[in-house]
C-alpha atoms as a PDB file:
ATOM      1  CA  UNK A   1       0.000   0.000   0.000  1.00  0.00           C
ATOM      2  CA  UNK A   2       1.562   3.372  -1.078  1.00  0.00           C
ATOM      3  CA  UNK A   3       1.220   5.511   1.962  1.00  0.00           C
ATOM      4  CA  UNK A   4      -0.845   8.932   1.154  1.00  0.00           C
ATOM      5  CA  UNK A   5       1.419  10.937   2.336  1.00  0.00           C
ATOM      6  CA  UNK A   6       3.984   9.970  -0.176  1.00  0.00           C
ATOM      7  CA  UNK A   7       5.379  12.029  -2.858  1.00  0.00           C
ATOM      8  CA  UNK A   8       3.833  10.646  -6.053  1.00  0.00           C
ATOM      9  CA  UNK A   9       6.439  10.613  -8.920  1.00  0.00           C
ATOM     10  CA  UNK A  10       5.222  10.620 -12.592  1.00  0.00           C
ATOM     11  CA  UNK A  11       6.183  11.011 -16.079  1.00  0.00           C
ATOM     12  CA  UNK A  12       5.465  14.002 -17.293  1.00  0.00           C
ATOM     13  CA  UNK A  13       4.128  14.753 -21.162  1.00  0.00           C
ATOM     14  CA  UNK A  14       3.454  18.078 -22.211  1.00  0.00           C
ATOM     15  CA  UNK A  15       1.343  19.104 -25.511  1.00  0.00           C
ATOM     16  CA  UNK A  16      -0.205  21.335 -27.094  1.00  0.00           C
ATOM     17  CA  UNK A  17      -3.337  20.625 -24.747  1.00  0.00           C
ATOM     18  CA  UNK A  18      -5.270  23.288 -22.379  1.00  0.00           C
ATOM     19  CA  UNK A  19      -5.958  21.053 -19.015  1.00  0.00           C
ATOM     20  CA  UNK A  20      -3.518  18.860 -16.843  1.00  0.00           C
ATOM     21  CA  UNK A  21      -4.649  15.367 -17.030  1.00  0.00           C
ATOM     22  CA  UNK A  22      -3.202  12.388 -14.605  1.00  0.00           C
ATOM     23  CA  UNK A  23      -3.587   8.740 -15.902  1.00  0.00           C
ATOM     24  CA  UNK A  24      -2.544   5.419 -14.009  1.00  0.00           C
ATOM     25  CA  UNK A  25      -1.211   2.934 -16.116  1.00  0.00           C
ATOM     26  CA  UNK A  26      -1.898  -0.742 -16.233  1.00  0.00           C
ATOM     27  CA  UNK A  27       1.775  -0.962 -14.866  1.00  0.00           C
ATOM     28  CA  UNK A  28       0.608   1.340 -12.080  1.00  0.00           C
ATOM     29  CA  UNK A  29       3.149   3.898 -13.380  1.00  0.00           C
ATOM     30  CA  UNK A  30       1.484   7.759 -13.220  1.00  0.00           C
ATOM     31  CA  UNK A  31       1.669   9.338 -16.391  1.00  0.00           C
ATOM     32  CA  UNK A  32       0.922  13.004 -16.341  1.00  0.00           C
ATOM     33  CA  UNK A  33      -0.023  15.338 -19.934  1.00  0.00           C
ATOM     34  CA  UNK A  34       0.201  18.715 -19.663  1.00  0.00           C
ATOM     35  CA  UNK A  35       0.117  22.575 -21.528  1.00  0.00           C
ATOM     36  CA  UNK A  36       3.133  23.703 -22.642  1.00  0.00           C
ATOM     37  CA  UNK A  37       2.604  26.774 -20.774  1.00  0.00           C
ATOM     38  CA  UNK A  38       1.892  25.533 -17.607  1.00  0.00           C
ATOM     39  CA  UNK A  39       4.789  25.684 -14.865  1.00  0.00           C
ATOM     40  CA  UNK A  40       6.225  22.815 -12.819  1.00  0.00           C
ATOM     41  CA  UNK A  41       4.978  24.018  -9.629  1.00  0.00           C
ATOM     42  CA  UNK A  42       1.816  24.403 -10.946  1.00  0.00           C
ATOM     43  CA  UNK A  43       1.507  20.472 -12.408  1.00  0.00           C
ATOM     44  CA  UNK A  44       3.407  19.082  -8.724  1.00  0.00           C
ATOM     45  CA  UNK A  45       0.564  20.791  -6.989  1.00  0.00           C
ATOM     46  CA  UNK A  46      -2.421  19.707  -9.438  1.00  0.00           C
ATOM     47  CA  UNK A  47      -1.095  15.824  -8.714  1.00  0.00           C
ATOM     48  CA  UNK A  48      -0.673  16.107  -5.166  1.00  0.00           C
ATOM     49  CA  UNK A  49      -3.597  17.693  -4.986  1.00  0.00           C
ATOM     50  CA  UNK A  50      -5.194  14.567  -6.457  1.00  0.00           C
ATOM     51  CA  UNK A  51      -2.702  12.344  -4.215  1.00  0.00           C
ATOM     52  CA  UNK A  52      -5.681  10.556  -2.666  1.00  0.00           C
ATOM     53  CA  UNK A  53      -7.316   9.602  -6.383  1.00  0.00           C
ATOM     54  CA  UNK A  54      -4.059   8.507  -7.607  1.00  0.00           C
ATOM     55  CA  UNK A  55      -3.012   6.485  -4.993  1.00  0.00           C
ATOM     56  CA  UNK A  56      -5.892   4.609  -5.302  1.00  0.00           C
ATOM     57  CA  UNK A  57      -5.930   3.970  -8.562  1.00  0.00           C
ATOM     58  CA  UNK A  58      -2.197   2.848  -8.099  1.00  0.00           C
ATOM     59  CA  UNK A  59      -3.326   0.114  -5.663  1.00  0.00           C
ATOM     60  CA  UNK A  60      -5.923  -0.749  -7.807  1.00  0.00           C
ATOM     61  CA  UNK A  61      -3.388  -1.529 -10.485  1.00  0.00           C
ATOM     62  CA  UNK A  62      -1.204  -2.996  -8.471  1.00  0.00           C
ATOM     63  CA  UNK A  63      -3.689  -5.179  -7.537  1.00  0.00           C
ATOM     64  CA  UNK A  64      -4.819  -6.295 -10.953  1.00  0.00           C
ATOM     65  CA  UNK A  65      -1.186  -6.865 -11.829  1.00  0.00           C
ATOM     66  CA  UNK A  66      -1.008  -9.200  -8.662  1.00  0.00           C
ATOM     67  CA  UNK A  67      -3.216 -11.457 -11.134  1.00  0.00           C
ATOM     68  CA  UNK A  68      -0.776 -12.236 -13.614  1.00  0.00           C
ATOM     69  CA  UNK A  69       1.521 -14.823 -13.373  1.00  0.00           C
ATOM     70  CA  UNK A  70       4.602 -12.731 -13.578  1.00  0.00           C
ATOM     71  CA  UNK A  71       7.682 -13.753 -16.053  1.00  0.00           C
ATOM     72  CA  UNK A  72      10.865 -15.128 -13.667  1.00  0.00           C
ATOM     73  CA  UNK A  73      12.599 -16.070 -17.011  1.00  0.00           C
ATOM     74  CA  UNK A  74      13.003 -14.301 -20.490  1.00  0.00           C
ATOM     75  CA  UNK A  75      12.280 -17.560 -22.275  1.00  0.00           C
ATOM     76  CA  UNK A  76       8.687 -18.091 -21.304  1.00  0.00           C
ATOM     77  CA  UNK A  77       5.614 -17.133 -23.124  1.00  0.00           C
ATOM     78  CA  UNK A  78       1.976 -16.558 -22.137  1.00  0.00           C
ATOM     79  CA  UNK A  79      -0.763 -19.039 -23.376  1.00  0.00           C
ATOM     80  CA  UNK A  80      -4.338 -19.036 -22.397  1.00  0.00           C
ATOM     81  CA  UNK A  81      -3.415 -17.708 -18.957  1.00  0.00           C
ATOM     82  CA  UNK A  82      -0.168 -19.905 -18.614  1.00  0.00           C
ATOM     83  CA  UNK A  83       3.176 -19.293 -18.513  1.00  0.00           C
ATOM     84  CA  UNK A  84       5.088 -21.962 -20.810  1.00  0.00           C
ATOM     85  CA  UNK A  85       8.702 -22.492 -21.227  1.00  0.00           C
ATOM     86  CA  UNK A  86      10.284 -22.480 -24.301  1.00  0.00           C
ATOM     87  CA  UNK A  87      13.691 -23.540 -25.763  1.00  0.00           C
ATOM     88  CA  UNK A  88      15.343 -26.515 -27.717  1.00  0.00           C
ATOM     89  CA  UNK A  89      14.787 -29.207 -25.476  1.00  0.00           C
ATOM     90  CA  UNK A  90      13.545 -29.946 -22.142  1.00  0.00           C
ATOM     91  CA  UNK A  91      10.745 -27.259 -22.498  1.00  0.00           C
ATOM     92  CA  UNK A  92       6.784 -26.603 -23.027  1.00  0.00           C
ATOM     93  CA  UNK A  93       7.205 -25.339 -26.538  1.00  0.00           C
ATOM     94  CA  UNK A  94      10.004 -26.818 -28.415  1.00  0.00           C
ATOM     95  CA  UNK A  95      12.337 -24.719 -30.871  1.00  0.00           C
ATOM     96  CA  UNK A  96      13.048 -26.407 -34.560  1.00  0.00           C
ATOM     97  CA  UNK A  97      16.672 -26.681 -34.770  1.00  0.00           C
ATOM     98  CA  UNK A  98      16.949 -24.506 -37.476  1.00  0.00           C
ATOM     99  CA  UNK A  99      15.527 -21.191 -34.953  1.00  0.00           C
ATOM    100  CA  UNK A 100      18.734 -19.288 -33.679  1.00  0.00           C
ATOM    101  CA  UNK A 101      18.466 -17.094 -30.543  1.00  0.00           C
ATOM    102  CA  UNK A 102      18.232 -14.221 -32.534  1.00  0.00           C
ATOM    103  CA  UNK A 103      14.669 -15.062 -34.596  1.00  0.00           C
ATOM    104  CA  UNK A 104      13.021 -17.189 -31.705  1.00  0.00           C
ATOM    105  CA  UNK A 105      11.194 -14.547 -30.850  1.00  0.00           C
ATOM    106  CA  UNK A 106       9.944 -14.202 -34.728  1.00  0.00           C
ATOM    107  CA  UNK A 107       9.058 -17.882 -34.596  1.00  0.00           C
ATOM    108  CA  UNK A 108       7.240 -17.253 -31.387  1.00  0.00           C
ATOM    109  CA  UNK A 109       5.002 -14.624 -32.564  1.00  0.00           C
ATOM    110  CA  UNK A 110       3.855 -16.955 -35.807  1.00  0.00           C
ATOM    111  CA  UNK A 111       3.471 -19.679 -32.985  1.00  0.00           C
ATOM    112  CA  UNK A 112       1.158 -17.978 -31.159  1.00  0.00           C
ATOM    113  CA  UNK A 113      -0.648 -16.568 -33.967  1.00  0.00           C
ATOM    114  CA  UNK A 114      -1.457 -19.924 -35.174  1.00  0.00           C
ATOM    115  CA  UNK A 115      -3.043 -20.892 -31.709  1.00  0.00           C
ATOM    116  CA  UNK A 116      -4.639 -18.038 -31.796  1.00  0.00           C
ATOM    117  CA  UNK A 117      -6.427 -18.977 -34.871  1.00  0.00           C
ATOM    118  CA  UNK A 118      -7.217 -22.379 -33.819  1.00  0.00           C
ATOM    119  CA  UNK A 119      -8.706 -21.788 -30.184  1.00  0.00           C
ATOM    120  CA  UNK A 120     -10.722 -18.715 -31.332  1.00  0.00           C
ATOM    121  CA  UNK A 121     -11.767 -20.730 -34.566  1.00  0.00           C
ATOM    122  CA  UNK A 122     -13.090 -23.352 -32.111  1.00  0.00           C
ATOM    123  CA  UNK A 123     -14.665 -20.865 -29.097  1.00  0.00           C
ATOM    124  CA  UNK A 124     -16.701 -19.001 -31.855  1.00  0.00           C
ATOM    125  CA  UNK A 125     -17.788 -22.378 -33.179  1.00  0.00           C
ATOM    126  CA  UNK A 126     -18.859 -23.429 -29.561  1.00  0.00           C
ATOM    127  CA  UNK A 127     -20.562 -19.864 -28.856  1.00  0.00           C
ATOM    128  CA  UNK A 128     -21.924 -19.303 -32.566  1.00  0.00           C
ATOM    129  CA  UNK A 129     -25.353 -21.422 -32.198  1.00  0.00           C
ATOM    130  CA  UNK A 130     -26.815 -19.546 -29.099  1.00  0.00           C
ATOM    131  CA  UNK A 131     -27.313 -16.477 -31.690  1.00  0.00           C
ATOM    132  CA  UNK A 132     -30.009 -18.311 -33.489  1.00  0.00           C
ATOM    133  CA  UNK A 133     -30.843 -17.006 -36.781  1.00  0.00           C
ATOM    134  CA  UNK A 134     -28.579 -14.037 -35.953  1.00  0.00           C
ATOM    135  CA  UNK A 135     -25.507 -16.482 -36.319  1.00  0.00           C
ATOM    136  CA  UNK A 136     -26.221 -16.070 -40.049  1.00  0.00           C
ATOM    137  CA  UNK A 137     -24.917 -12.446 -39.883  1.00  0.00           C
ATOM    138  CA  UNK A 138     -21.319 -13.875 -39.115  1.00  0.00           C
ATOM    139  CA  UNK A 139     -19.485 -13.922 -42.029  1.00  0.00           C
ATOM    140  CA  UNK A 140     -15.907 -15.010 -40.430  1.00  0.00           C
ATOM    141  CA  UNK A 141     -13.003 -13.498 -38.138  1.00  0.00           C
ATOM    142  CA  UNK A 142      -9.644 -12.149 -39.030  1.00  0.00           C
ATOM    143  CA  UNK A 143      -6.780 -11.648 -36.539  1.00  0.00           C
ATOM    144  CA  UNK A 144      -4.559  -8.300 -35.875  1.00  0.00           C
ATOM    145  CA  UNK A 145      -2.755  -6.703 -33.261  1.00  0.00           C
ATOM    146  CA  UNK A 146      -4.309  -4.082 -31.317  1.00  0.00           C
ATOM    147  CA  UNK A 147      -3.065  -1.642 -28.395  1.00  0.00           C
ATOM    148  CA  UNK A 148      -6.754  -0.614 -27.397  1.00  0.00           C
ATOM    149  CA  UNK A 149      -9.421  -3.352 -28.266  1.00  0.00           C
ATOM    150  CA  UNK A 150      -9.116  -6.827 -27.542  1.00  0.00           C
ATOM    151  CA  UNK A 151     -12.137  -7.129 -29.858  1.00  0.00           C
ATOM    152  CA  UNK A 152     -14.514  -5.444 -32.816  1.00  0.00           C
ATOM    153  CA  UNK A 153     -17.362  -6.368 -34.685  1.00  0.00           C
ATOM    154  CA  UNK A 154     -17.873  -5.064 -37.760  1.00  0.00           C
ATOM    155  CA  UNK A 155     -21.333  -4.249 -39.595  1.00  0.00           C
ATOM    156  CA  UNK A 156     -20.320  -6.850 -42.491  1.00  0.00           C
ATOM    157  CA  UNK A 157     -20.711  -9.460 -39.850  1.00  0.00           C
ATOM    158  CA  UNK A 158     -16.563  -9.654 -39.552  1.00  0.00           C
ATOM    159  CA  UNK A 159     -15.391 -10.471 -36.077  1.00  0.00           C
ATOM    160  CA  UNK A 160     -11.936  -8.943 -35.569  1.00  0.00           C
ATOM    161  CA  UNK A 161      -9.893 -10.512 -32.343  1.00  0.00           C
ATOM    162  CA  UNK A 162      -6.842  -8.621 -30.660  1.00  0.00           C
ATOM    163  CA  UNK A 163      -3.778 -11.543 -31.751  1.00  0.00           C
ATOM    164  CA  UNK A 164      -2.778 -10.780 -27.684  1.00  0.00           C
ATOM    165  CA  UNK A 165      -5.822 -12.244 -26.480  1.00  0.00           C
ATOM    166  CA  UNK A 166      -4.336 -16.121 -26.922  1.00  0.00           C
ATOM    167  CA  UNK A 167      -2.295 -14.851 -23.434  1.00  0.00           C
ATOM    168  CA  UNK A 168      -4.729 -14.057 -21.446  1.00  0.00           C
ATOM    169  CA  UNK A 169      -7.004 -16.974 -19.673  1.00  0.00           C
ATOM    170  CA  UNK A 170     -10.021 -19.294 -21.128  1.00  0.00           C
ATOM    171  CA  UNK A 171     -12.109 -17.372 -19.662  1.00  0.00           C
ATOM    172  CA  UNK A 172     -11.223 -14.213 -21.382  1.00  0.00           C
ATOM    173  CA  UNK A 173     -11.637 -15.102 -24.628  1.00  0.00           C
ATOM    174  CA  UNK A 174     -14.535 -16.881 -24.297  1.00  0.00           C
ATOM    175  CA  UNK A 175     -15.600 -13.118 -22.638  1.00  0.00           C
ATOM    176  CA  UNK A 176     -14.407 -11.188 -25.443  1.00  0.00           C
ATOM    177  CA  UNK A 177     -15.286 -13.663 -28.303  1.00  0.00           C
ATOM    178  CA  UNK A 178     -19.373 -13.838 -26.363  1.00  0.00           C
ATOM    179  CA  UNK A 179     -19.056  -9.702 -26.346  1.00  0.00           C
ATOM    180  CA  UNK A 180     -18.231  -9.362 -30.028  1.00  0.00           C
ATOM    181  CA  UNK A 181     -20.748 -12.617 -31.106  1.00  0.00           C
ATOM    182  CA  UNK A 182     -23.698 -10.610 -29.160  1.00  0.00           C
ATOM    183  CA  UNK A 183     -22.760  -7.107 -31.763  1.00  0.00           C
ATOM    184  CA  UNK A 184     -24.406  -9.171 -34.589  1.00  0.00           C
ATOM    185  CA  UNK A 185     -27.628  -9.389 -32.560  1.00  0.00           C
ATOM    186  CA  UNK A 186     -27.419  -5.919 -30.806  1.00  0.00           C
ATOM    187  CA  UNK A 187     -24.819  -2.711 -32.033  1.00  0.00           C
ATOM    188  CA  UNK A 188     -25.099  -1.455 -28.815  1.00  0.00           C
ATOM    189  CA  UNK A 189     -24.066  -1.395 -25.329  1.00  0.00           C
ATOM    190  CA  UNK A 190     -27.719  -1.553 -23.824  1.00  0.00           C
ATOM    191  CA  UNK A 191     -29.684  -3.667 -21.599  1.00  0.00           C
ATOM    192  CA  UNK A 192     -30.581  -6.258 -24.370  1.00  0.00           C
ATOM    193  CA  UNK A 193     -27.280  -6.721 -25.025  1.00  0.00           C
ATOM    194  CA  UNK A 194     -26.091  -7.351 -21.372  1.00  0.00           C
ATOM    195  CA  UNK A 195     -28.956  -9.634 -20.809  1.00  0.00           C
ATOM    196  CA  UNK A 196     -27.724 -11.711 -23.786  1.00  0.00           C
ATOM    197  CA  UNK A 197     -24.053 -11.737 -22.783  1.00  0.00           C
ATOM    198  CA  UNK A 198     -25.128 -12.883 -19.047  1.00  0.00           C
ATOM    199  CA  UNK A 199     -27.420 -15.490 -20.331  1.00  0.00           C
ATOM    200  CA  UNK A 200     -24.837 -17.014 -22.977  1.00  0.00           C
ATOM    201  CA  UNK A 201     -22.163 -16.517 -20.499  1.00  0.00           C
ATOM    202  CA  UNK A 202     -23.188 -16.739 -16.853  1.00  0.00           C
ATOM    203  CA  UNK A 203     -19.528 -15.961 -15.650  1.00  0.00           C
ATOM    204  CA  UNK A 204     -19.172 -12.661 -17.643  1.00  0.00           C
ATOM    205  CA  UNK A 205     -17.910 -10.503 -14.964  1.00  0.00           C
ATOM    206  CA  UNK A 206     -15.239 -12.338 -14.145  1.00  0.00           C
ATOM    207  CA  UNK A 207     -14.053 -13.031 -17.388  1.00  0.00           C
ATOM    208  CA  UNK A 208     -14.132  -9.046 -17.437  1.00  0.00           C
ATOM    209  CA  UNK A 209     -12.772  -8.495 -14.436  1.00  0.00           C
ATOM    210  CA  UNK A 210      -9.994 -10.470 -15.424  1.00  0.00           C
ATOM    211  CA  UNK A 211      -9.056  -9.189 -19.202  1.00  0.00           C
ATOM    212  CA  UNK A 212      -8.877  -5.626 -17.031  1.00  0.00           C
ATOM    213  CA  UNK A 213      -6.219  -6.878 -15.373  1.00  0.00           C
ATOM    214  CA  UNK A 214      -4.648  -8.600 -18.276  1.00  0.00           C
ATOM    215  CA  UNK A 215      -4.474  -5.109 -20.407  1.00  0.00           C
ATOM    216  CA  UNK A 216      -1.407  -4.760 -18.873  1.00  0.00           C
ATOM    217  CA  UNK A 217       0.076  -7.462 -21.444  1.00  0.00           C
ATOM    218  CA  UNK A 218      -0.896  -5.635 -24.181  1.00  0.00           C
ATOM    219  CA  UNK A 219       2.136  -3.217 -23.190  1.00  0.00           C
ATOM    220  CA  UNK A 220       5.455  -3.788 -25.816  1.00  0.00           C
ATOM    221  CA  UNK A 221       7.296  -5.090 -22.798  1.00  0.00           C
ATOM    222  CA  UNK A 222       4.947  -8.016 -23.516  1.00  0.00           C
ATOM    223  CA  UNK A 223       5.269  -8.500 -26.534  1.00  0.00           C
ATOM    224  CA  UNK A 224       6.600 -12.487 -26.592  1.00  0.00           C
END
């Protein structure tokens, strides 16, 4: 717990903005935008001002972050919510011989993407017939990598699917994949459309309690 007292240190951007704004990262680091015209005095006493906010918005963070199994090696990858191993022998995921050191990570990446495509391939199959007649809207899903969305649906019926998501547990992506399936019945955010989610997917708010806390992977430090 970060007592309140405590100086809060941030990073500070400054723009070509009018108003101070303080944001909390997923990492729990403080990230602070600014005027260009606005003093540092000024911008300490705006965030300590908001000390109490920010500090708990930091624990909250930390808190999520608590969630994820962290990394205690550079050669281990995140799959549905696991931490794997990887190498050339006596590991989860095994290395062809022909992969140096310097392109595992490449080989990684195409790895992943090709669970990816599988898993989600077989969740929307699983998810699909609870739409009813609406499942004839769905005209396939395509794959990319995304630093805001973990999911879209598009009006053509196209489900698009945040590559990333194949980290992050089975119940995420059965969250995300239910959220997005539900768009071809309802483009909207309203109570129809929550009613359907929690009736195809009784465990919804974890799932989304969870993929809040798993944003945090979606940061480049993440990225294998």
């Amino acid at each position: 717990m970060l007592p309140v007292q405590e100086k809060i240190t941030y990073r500070l951007v400054r723009s070509r903005r009018r108003t101070v704004m303080v944001k909390v990262e997923p990492s729990a680091a403080v990230v602070v935008r600014a005027p260009l015209s606005m003093n540092a005095q000024a911008i300490d006493f705006f965030v300590q001002k908001n000390q109490q906010w920010i500090v708990k918005k930091i624990c909250e963070a930390r808190a999520r972050r608590s969630m994820i199994p962290p990394r205690t090696s550079p050669r281990q990858v995140y799959l549905r919510g696991d931490l794997l191993s990887w190498g050339w022998q006596d590991a989860d995921v095994i290395l062809p011989p022909e992969v140096t050191e310097a392109n595992a990570h490449k080989w990684l990446a195409r790895w992943q993407r090709r669970q990816a495509e599988s898993h989600f391939g077989r969740v929307i199959n699983e998810f699909l017939p609870h739409l009813g007649v609406s499942a004839l809207r769905y005209s396939g899903f395509s794959m990319r990598k995304m630093r805001r969305n973990w999911g879209l649906c598009g009006a053509s019926g196209l489900i698009t699917l945040n590559e990333h998501l194949i980290r992050t547990p089975d119940i995420c992506i059965r969250g995300i994949i239910v959220h997005e399936l539900c768009h071809l019945v309802h483009f909207n955010h309203g109570p129809a459309f929550h009613a359907m989610v929690a009736d195809i997917l009784p465990d919804h708010r974890v799932a989304d309690a969870l993929i809040d806390a798993w944003t945090m992977i979606l940061d480049e430090k993440y990225e294998s």
